[in-house]
N, C-alpha and C. Protein backbone atom coordinates (compact mmCIF):
# COMPACT_ATOMS: atom_id res chain seq x y z
N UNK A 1 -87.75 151.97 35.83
CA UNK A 1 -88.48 153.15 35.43
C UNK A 1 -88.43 154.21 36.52
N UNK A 2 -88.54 153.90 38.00
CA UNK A 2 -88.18 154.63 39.13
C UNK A 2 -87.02 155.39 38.97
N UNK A 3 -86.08 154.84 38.99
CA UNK A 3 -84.94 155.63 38.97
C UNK A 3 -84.53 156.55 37.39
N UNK A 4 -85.08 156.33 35.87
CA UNK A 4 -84.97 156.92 35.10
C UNK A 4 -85.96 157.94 35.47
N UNK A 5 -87.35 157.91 35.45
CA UNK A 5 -88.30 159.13 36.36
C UNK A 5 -87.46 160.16 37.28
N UNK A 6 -86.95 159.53 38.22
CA UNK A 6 -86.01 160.71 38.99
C UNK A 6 -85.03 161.72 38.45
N UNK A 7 -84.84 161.13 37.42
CA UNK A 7 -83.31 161.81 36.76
C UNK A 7 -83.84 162.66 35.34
N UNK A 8 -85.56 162.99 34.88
CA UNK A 8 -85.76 163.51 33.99
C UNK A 8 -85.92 164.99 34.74
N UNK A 9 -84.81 166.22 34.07
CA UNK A 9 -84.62 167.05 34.33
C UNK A 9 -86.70 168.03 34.07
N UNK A 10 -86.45 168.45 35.28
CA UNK A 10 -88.24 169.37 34.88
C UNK A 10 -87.88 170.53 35.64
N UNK A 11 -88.68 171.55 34.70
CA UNK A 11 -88.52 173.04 34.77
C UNK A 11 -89.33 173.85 33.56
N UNK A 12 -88.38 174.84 33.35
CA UNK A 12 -89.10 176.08 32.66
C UNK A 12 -88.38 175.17 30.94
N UNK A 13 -89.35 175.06 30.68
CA UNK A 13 -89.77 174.90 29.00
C UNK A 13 -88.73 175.43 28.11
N UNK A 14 -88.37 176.91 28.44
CA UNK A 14 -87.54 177.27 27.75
C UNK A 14 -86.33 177.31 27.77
N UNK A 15 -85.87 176.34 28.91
CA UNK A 15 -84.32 175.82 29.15
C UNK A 15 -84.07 174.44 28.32
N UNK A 16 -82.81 174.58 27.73
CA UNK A 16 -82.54 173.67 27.16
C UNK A 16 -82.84 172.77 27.35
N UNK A 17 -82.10 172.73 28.71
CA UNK A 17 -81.78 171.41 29.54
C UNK A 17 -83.33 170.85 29.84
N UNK A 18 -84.20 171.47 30.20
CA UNK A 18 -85.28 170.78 30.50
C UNK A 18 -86.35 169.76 29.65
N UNK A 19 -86.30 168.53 30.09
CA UNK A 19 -87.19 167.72 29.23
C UNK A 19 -88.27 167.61 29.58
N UNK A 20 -89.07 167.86 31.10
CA UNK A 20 -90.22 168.02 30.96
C UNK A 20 -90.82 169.13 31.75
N UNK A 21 -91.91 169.82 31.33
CA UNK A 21 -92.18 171.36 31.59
C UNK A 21 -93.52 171.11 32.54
N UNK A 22 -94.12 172.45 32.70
CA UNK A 22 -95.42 172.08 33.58
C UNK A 22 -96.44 172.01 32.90
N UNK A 23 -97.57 171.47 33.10
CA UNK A 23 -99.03 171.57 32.34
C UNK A 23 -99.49 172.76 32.02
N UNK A 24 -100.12 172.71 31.49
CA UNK A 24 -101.20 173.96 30.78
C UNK A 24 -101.52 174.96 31.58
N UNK A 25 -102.44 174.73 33.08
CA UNK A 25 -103.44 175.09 33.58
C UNK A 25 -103.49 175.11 35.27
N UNK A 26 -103.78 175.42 36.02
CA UNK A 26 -104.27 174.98 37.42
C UNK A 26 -105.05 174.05 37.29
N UNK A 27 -106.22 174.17 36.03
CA UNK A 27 -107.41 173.13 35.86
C UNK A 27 -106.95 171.44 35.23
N UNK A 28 -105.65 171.86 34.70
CA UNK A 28 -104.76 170.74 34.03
C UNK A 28 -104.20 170.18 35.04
N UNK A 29 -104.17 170.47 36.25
CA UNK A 29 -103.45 170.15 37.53
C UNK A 29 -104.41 169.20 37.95
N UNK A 30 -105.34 170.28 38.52
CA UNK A 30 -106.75 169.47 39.06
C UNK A 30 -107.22 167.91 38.51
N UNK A 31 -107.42 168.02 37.32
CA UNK A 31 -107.89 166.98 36.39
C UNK A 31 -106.46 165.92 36.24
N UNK A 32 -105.76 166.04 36.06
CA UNK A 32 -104.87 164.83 35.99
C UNK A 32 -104.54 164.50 37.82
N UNK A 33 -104.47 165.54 38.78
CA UNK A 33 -104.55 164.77 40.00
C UNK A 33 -105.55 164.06 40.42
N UNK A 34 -106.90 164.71 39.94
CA UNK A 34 -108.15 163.82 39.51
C UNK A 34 -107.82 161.89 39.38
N UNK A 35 -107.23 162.17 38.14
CA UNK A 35 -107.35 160.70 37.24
C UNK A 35 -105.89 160.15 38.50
N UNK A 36 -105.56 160.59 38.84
CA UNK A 36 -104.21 159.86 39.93
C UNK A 36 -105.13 159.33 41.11
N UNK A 37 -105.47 160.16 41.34
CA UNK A 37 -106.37 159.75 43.32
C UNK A 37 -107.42 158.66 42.51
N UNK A 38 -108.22 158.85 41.16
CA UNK A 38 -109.23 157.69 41.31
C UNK A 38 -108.67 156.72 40.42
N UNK A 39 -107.44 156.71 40.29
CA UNK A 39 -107.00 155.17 39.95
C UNK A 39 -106.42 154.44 41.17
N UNK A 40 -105.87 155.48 42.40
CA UNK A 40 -105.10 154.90 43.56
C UNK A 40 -106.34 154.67 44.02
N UNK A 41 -107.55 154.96 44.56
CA UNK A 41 -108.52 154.98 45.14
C UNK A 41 -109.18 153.46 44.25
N UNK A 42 -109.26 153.35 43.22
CA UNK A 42 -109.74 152.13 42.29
C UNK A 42 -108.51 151.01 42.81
N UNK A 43 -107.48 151.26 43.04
CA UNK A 43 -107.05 149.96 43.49
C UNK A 43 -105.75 149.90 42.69
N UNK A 44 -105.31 150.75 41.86
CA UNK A 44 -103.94 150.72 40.76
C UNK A 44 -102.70 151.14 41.95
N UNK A 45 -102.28 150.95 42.24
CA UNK A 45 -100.85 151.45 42.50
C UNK A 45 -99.80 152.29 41.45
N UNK A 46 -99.10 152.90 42.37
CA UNK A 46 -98.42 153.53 41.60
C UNK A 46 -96.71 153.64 41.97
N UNK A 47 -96.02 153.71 40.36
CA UNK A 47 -94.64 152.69 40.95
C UNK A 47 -93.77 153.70 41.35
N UNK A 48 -94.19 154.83 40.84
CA UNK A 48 -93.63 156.28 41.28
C UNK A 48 -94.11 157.34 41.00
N UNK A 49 -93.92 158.51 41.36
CA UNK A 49 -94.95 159.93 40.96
C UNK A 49 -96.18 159.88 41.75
N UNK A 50 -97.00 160.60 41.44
CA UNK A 50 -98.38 161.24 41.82
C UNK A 50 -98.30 162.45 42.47
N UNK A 51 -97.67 163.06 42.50
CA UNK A 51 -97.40 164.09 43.82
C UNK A 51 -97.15 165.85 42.72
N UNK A 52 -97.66 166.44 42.91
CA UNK A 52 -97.31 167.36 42.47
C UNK A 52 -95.88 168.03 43.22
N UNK A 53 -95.27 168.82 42.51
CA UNK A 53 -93.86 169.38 42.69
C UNK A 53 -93.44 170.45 43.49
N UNK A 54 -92.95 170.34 44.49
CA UNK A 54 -92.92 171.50 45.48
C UNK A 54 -91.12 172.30 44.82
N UNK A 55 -90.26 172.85 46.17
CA UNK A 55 -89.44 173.46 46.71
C UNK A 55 -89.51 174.52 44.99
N UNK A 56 -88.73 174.91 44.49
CA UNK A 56 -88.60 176.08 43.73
C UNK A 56 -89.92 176.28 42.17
N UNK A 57 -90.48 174.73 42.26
CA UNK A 57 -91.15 174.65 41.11
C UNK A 57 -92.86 174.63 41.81
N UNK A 58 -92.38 174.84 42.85
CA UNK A 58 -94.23 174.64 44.01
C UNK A 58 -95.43 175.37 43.43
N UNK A 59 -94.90 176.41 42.89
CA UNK A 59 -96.12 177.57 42.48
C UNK A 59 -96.40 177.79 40.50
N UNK A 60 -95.34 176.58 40.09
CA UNK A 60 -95.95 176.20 38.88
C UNK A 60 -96.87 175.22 38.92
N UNK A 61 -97.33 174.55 37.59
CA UNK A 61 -98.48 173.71 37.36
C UNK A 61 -97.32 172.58 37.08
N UNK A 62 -96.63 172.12 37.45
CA UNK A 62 -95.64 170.91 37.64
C UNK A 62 -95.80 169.83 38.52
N UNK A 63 -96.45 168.53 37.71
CA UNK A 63 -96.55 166.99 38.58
C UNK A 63 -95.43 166.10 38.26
N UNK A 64 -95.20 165.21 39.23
CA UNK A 64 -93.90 164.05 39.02
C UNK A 64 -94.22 163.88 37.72
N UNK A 65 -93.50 162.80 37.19
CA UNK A 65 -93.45 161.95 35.78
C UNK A 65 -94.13 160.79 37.16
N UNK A 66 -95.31 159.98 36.39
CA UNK A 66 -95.67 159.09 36.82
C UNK A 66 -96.46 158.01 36.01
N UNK A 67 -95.77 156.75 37.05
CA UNK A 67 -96.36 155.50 36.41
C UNK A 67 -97.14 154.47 37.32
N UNK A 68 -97.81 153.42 36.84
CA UNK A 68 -98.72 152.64 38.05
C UNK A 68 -98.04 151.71 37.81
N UNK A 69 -98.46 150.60 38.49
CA UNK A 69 -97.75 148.98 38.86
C UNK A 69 -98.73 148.54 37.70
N UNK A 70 -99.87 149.01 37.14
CA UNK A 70 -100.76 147.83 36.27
C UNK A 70 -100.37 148.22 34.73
């Protein structure tokens, strides 16, 4: 699942090519980094992702594709 996660193209919505786009909101940001820190904080691991998206996509509302170990 790690390595398919890496290879899902993310960007602007309205490119073909792109399969996954950014969230809604800043507040859509907040709240799902929310539910990330208090499941890592609860004890879930995570097998990849959590991190929101920097270098050209930094100043959209764009988080990894992510999954936990449970």
């Amino acid at each position: 699942m790690t390595e398919i996660a890496s290879q899902i193209p993310i960007g602007d919505p309205r490119d073909p090519s792109t399969i996954m786009g950014p969230v809604i909101s800043a507040g859509a940001v907040d709240r799902i980094m929310g539910f990330i820190d208090r499941a890592t904080s609860a004890g879930c691991g995570l097998a990849f992702g959590g991190k929101r998206l920097g270098g050209e996509l930094a100043d959209g509302y764009f988080i990894q594709p992510t999954g936990s170990t449970i």
